[in-house]
C-alpha atoms as a PDB file:
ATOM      1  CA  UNK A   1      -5.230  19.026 -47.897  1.00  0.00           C
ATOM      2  CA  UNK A   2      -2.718  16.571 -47.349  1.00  0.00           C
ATOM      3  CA  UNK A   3      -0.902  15.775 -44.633  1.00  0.00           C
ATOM      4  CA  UNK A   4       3.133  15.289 -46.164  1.00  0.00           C
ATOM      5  CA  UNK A   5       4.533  13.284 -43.040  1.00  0.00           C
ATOM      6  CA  UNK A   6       7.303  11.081 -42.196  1.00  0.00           C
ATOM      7  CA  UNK A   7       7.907   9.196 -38.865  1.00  0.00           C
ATOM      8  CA  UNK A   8      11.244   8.143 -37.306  1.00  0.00           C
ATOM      9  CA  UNK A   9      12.579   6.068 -34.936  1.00  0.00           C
ATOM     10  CA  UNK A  10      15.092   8.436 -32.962  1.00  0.00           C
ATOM     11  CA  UNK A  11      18.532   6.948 -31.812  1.00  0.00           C
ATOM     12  CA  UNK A  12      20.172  10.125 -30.066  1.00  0.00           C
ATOM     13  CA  UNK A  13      17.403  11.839 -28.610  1.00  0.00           C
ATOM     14  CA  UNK A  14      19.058  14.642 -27.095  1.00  0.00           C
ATOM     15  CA  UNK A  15      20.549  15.444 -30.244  1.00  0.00           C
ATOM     16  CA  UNK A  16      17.215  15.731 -31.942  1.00  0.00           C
ATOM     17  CA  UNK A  17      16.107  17.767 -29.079  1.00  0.00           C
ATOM     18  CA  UNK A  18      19.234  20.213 -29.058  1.00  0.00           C
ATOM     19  CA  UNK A  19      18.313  21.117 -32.544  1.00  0.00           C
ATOM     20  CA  UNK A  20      14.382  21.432 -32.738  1.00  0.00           C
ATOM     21  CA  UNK A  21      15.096  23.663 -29.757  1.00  0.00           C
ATOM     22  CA  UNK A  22      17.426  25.993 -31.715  1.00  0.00           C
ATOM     23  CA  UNK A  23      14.516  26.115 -34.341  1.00  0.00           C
ATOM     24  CA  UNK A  24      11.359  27.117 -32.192  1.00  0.00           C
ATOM     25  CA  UNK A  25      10.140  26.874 -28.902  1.00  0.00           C
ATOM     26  CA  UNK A  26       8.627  23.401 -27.947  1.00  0.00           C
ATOM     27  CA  UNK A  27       5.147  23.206 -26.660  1.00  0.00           C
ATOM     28  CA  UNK A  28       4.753  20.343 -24.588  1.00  0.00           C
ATOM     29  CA  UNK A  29       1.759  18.366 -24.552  1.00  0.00           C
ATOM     30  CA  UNK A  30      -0.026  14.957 -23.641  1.00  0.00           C
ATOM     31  CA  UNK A  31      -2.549  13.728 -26.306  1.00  0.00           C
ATOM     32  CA  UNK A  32      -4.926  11.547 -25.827  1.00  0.00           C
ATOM     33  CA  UNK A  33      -5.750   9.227 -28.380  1.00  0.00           C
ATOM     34  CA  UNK A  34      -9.456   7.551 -29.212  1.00  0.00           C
ATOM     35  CA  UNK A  35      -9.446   5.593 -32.761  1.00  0.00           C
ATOM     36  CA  UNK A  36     -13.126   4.460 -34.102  1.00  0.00           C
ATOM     37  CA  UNK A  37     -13.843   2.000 -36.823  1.00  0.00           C
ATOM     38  CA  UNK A  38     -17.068   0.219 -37.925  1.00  0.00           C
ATOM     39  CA  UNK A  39     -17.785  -2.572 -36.634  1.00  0.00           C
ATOM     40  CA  UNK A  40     -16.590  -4.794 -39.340  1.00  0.00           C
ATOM     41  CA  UNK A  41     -13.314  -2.623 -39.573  1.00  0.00           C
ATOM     42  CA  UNK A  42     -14.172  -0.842 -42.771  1.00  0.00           C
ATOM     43  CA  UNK A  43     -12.118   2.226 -41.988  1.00  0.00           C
ATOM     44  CA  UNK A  44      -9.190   0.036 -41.233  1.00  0.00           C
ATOM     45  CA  UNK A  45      -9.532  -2.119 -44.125  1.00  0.00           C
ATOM     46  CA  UNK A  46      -9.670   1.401 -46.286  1.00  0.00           C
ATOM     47  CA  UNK A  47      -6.630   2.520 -44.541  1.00  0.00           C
ATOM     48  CA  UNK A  48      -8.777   5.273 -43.175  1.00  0.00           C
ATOM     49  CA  UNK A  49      -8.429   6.167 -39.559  1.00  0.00           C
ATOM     50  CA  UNK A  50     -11.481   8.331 -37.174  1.00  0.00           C
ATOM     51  CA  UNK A  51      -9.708   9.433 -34.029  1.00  0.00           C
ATOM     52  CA  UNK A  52     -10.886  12.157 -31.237  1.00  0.00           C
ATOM     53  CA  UNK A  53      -7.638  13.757 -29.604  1.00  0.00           C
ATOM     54  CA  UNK A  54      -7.657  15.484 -25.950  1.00  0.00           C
ATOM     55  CA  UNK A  55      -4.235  17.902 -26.126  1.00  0.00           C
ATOM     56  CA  UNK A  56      -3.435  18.713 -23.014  1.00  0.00           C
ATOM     57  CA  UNK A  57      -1.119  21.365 -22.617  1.00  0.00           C
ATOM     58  CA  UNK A  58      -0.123  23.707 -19.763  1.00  0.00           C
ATOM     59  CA  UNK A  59      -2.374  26.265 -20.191  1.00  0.00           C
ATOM     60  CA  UNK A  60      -4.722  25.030 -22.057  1.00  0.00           C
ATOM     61  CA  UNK A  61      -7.058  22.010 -22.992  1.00  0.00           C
ATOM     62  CA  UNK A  62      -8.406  21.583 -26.437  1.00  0.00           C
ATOM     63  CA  UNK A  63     -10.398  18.130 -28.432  1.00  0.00           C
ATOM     64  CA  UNK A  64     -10.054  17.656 -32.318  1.00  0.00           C
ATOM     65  CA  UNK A  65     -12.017  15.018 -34.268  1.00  0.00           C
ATOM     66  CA  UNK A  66      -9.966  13.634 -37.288  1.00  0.00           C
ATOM     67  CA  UNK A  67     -10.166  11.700 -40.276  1.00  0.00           C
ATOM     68  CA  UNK A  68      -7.711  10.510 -42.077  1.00  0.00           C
ATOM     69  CA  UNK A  69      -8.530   9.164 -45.924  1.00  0.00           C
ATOM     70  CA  UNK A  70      -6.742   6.693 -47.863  1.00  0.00           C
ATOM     71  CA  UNK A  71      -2.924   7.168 -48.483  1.00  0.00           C
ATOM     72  CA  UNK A  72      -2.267   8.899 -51.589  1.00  0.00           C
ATOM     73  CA  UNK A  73       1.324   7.898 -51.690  1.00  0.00           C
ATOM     74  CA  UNK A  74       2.397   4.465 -50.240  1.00  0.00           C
ATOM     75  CA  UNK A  75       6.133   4.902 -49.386  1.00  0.00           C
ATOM     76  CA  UNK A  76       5.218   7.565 -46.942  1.00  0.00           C
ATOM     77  CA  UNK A  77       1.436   6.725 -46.090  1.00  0.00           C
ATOM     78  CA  UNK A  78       1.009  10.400 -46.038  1.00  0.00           C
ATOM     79  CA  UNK A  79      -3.068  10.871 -46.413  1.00  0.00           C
ATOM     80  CA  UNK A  80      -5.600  13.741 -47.102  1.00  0.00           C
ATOM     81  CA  UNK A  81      -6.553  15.189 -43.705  1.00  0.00           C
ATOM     82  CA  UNK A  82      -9.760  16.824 -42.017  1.00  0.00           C
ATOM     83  CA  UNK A  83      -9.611  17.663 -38.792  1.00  0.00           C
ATOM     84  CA  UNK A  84     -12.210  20.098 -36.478  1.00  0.00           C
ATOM     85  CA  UNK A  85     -11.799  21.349 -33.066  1.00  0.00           C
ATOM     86  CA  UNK A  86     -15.361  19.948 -30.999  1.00  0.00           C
ATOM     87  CA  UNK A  87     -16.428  21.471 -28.064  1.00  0.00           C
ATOM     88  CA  UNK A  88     -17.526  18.855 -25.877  1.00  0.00           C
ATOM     89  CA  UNK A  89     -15.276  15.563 -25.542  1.00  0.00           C
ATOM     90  CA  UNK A  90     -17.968  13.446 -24.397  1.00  0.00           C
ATOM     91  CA  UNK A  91     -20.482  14.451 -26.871  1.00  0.00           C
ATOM     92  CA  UNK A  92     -18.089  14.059 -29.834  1.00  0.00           C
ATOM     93  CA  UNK A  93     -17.812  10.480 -28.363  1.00  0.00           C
ATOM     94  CA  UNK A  94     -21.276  10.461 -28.070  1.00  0.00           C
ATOM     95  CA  UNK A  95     -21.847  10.976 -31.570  1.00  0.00           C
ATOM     96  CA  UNK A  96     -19.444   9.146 -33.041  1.00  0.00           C
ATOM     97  CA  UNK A  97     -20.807   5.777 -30.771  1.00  0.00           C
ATOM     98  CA  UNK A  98     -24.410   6.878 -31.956  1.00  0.00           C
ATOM     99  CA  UNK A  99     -23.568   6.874 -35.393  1.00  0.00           C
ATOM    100  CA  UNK A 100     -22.292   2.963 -35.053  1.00  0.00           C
ATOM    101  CA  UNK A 101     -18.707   3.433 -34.257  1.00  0.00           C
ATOM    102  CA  UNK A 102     -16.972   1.607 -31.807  1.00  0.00           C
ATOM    103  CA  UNK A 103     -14.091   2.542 -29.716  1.00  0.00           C
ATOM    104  CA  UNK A 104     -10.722   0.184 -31.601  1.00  0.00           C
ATOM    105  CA  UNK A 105      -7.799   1.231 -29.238  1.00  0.00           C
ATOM    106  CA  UNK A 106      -7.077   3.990 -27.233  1.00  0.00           C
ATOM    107  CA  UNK A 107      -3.567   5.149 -25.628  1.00  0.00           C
ATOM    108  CA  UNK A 108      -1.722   8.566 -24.379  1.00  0.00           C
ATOM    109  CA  UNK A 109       1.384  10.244 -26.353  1.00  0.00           C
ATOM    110  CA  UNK A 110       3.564  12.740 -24.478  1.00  0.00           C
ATOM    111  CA  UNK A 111       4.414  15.039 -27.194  1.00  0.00           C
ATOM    112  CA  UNK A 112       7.443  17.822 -27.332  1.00  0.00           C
ATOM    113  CA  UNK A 113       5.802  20.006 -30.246  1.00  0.00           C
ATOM    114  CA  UNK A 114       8.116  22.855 -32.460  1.00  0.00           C
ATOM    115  CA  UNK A 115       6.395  24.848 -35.159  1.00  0.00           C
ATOM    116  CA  UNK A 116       8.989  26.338 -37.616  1.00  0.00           C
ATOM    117  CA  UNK A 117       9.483  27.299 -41.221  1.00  0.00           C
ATOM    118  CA  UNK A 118      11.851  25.134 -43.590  1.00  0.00           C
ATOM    119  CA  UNK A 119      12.442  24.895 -47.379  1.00  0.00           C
ATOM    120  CA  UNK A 120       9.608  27.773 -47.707  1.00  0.00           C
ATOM    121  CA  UNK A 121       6.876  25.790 -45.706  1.00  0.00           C
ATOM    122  CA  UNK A 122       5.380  25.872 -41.979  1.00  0.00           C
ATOM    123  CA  UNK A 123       6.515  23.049 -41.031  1.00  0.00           C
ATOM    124  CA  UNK A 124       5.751  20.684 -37.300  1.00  0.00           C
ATOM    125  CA  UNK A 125       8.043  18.535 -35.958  1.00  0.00           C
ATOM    126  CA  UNK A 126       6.952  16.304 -32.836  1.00  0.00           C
ATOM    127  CA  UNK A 127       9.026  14.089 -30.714  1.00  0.00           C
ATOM    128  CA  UNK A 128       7.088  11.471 -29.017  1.00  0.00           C
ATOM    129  CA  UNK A 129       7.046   9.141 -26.429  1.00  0.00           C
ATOM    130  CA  UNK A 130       4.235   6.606 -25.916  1.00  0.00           C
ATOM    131  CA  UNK A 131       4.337   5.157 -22.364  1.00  0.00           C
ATOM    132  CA  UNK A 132       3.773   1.606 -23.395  1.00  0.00           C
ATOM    133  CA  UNK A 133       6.345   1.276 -26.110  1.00  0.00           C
ATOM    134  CA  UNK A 134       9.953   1.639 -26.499  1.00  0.00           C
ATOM    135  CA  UNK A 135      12.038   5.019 -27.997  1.00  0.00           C
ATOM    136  CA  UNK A 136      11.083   8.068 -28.920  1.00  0.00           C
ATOM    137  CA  UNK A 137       9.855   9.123 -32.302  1.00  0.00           C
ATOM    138  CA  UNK A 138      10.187  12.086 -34.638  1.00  0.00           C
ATOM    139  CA  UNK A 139       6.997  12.789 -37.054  1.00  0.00           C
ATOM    140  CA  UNK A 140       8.040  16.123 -39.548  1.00  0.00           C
ATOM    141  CA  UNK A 141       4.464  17.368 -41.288  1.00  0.00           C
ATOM    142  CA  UNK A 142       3.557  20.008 -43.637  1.00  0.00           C
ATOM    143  CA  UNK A 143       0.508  20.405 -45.243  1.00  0.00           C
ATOM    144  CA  UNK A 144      -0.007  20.717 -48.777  1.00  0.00           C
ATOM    145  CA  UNK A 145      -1.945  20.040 -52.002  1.00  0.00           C
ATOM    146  CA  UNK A 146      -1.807  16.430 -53.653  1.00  0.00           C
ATOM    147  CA  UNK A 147       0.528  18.251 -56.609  1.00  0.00           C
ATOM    148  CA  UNK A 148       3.118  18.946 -54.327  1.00  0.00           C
ATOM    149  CA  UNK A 149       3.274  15.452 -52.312  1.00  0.00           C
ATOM    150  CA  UNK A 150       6.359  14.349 -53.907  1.00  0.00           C
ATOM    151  CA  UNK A 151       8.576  18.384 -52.955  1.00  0.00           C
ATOM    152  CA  UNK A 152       6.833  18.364 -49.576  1.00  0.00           C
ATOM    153  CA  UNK A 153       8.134  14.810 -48.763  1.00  0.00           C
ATOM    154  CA  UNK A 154      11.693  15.743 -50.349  1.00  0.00           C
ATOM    155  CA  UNK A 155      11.508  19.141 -48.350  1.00  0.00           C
ATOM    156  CA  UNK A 156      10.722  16.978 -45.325  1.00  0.00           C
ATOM    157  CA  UNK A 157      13.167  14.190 -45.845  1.00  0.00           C
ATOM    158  CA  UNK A 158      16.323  17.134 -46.147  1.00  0.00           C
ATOM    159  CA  UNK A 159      14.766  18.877 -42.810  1.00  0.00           C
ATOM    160  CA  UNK A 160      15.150  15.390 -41.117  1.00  0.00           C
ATOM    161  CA  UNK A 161      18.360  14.831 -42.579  1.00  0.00           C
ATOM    162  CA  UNK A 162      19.215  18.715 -40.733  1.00  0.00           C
ATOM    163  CA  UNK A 163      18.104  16.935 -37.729  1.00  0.00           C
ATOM    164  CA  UNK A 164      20.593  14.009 -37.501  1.00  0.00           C
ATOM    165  CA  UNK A 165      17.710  11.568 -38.819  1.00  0.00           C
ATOM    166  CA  UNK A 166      18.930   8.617 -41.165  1.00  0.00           C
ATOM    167  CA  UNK A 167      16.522   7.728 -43.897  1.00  0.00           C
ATOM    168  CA  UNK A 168      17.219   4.423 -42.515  1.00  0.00           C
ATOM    169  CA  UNK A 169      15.423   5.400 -39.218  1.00  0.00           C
ATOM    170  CA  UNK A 170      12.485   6.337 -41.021  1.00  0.00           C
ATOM    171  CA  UNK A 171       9.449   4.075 -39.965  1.00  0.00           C
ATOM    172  CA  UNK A 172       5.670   3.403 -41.480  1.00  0.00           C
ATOM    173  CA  UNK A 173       4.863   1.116 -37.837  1.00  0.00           C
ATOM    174  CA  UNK A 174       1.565   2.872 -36.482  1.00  0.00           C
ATOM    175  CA  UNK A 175       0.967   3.834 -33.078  1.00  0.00           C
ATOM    176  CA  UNK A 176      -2.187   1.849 -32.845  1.00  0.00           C
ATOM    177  CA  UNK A 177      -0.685  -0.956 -34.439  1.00  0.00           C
ATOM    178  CA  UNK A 178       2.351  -0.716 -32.069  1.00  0.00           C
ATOM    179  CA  UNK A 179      -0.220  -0.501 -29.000  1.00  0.00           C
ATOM    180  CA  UNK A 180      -1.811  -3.024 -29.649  1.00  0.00           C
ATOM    181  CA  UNK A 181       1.049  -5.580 -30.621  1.00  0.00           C
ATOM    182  CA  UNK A 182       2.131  -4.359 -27.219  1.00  0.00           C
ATOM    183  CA  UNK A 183      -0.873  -5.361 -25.295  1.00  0.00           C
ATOM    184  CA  UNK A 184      -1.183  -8.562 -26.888  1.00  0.00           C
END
């Protein structure tokens, strides 16, 4: 599957919030983020990504390994998508050092999470802040086969639209990339 997202910049925050909260209930939670590469940065240089993510919520505390493939459509960077809940945080770290990877950047996102249906699809939308940099951020994702990339990002471009979100806000920066500009 492919992950159909696009990422924002927000300028009126509460706005955004007032209406994702007339949409679903948010789920708040604090991820944190672990991003592997080789050694060599092969996965970076593929524009691949490896990442084990801690989501802390209030009831509740679940891991998920990812991996991200190559983007399959460059004006969005939306990519193909596996992801698996582990049971043990350290050993997925474990693992993932065993098999050669080492630990590229790591950083916390405090996450406001709604789960609603638009334009026919299950949709996510997630504001975030990331302590260490500036603003607050809107990723919209659906999921969908590589055939319907191109409706999925329309679908998701007229639900941010809904939202008060200019296409001019619309942003490919990276977290990790952002982080670590930041702690340069």
């Amino acid at each position: 599957m492919i992950e159909a997202e696009l990422k924002a910049r927000v300028r009126m925050p509460e706005a955004v919030l007032g209406e994702l909260n007339k949409r679903a209930p948010a789920r708040i939670e604090v991820y944190q983020d672990t991003y592997y590469d080789r050694p060599n940065g092969a996965l970076e240089a593929a524009g691949q990504e490896l990442r084990v993510r801690t989501v802390r919520g209030p009831e509740s505390t679940r891991t998920i390994l990812t991996f991200k493939g190559t983007s399959v459509d460059e004006a969005s960077g939306s990519k193909p998508e596996h992801e698996t809940l582990v049971e043990s945080v350290e050993a997925a770290h474990a693992i993932l050092r065993g098999l050669g990877h080492v630990v590229v950047i790591a950083f916390e996102k405090q996450c406001r999470n709604y789960e609603f249906e638009a334009k026919g699809r299950q949709m996510l939308a997630t504001l975030v802040r990331v302590p260490e940099l500036d603003g607050v951020f809107l990723e919209l994702e659906t999921l969908v086969h590589e055939a319907e990339l191109a409706d999925a990002l329309a679908d998701i471009r007229a639900v941010l639209a809904e939202l008060g979100i200019a296409p001019e806000d619309l942003t490919k920066e990276t977290y990790t990339g952002a982080v670590a500009a930041q702690r340069m």
